[in-house]
Protein backbone atom coordinates (compact mmCIF):
# COMPACT_ATOMS: atom_id res chain seq x y z
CA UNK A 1 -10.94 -8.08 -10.27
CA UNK A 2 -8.69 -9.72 -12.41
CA UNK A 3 -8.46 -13.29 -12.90
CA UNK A 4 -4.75 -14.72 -13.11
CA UNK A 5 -4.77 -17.63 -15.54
CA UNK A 6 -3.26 -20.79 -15.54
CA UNK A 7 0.77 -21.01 -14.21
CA UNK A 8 1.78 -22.55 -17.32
CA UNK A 9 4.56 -20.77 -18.37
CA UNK A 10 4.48 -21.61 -22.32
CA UNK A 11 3.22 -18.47 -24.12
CA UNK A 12 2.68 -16.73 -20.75
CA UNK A 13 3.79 -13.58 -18.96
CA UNK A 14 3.43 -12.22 -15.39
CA UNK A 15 2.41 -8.48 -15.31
CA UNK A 16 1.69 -6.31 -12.21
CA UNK A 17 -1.58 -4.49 -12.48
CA UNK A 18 -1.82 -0.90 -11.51
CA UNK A 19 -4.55 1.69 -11.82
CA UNK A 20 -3.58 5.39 -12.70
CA UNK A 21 -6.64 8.15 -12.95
CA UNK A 22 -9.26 4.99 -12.65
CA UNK A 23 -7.52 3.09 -15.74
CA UNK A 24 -5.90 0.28 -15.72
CA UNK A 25 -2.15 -0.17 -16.71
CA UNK A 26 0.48 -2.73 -16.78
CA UNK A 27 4.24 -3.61 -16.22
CA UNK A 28 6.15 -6.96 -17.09
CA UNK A 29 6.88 -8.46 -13.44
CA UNK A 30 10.44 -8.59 -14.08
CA UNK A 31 10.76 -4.93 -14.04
CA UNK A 32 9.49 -4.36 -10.28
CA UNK A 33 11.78 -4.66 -7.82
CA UNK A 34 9.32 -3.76 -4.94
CA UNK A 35 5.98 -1.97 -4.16
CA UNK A 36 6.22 1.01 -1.67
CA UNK A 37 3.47 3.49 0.07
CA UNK A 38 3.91 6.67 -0.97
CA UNK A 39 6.56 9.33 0.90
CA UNK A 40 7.67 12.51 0.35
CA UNK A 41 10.27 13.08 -2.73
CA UNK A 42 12.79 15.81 -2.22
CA UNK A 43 11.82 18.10 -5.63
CA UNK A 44 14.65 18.79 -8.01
CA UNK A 45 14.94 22.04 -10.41
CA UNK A 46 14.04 22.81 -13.13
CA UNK A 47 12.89 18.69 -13.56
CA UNK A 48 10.30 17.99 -16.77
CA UNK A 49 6.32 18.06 -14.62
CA UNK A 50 5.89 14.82 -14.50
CA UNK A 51 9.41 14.09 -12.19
CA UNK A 52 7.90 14.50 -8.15
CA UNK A 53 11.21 14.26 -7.51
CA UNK A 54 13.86 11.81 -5.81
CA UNK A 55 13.55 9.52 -2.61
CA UNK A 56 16.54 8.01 -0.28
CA UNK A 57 16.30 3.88 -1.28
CA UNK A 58 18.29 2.63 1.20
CA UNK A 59 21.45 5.08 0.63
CA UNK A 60 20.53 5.41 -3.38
CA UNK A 61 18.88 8.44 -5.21
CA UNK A 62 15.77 7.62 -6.69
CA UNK A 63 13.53 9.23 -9.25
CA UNK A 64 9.64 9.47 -9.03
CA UNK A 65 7.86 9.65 -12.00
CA UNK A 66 4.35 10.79 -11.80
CA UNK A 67 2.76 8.27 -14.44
CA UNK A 68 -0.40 9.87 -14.43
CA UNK A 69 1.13 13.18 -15.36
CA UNK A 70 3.00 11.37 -17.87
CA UNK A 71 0.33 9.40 -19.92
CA UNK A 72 -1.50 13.33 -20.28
CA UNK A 73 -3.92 12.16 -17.31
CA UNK A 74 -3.02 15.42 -15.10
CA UNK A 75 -0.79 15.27 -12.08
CA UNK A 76 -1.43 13.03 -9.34
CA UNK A 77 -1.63 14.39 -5.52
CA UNK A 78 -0.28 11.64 -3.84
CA UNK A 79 -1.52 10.52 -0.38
CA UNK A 80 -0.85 7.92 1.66
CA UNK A 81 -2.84 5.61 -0.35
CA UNK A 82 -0.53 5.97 -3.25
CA UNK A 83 1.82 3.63 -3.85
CA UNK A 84 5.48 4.05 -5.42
CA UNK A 85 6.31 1.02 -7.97
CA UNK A 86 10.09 0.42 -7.72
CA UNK A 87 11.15 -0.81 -11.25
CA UNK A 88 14.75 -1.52 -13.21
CA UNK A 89 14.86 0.05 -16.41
CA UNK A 90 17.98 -0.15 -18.60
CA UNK A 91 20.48 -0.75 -15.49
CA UNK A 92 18.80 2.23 -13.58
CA UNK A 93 16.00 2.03 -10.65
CA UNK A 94 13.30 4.72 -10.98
CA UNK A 95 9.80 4.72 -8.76
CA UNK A 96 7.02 5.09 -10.65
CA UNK A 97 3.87 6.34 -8.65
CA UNK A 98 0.52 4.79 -9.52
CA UNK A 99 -2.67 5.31 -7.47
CA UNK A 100 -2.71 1.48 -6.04
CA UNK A 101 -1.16 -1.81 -7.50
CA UNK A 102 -4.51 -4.24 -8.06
CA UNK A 103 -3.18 -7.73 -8.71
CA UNK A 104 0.06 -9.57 -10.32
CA UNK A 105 -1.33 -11.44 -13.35
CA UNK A 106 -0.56 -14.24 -15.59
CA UNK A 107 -1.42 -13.11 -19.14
CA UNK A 108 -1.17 -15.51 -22.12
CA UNK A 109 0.78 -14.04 -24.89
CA UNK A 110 -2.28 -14.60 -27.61
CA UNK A 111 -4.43 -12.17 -25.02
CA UNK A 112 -2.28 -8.77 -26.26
CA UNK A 113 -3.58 -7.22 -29.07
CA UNK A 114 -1.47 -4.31 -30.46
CA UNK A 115 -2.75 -0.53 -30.09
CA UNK A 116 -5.89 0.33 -32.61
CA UNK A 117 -3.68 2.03 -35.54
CA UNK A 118 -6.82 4.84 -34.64
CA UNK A 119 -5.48 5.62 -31.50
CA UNK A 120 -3.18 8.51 -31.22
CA UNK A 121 0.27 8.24 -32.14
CA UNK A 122 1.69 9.67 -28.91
CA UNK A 123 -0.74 7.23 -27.31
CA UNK A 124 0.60 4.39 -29.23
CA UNK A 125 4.62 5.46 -28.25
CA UNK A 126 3.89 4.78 -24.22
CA UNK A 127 1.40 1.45 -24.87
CA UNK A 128 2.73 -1.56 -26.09
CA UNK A 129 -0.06 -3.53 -26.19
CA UNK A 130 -3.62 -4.23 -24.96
CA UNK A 131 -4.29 -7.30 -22.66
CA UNK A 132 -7.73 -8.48 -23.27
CA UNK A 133 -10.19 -10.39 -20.37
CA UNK A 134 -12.92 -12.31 -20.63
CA UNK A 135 -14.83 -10.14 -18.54
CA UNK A 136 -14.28 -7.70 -21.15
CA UNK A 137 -11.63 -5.56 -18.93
CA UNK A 138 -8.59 -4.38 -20.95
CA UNK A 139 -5.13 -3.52 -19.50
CA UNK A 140 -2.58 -1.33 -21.13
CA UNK A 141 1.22 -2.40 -21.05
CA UNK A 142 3.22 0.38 -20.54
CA UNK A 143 6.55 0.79 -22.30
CA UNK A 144 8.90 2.26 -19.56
CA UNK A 145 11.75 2.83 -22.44
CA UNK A 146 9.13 5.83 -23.80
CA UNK A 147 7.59 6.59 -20.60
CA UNK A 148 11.06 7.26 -19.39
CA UNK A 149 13.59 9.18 -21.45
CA UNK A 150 15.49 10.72 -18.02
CA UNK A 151 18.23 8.34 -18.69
CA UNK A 152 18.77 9.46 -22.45
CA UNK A 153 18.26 13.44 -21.61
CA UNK A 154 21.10 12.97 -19.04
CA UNK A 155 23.28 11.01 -21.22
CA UNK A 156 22.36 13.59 -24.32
């Protein structure tokens, strides 16, 4: 498991630690409004594959993106082990399913190391940056500005 380092603010970051396909992914804090199980999104036409669809949030419309879909690791059958990440992006709120939320972490800013220039390019547009551990675990922090271009399709 992760270990959350020291509360010290200076230099430091709070992420929330998800797993998608059996890797581990990342999210600043202040993007998550709330954690959710999983329920059943009401599909919408002719949506890109990796939309489920929309849930009622207490009287507001909803997306769900499938992030596993998304990040090219096939699409995710969600159970009721699944759990629906309720984030802010650019003043909209979107859910973003993820197979389980592991642990909220403090990272210090000198422990993310930018994407290998190797790895793909499309890789490198939906990873920000690699949080190393000394345990030798890695996380990847998502961007949710490429992850999500809904709101610029609809405003296109």
């Amino acid at each position: 498991m992760l270990q959350s380092m020291s509360h010290n603010t200076v230099g430091k970051s709070d992420v929330v630690a998800f797993k998608l396909a059996e890797q581990d992914f990342c999210i600043d804090i202040g993007l998550v409004r709330e954690i959710r199980g999983w329920s059943p999104t009401t599909t919408l036409p002719h949506a890109p594959d990796y939309v489920k669809g929309v849930i009622n949030l207490r009287g507001s419309v909803v997306t769900v993106v499938d992030l596993s879909a998304r990040l090219g690791f096939g699409a995710t059958t969600p159970s009721q082990r699944h759990v629906v990440i309720i984030a802010m992006h650019e003043e909209r709120v979107v859910g973003l399913l993820a197979d389980l939320v592991s642990d909220i972490v403090t990272v210090n800013d000198g422990n993310i190391q930018p994407v290998p220039d190797i790895a793909l390019t499309h890789a490198r547009e939906f990873i920000t940056g690699m949080i190393t551990f000394d345990d030798g675990q890695i996380l990847r922090k998502i961007d949710l500005s490429q992850v999500l271009p809904i709101a610029r399709e609809e405003t296109a």
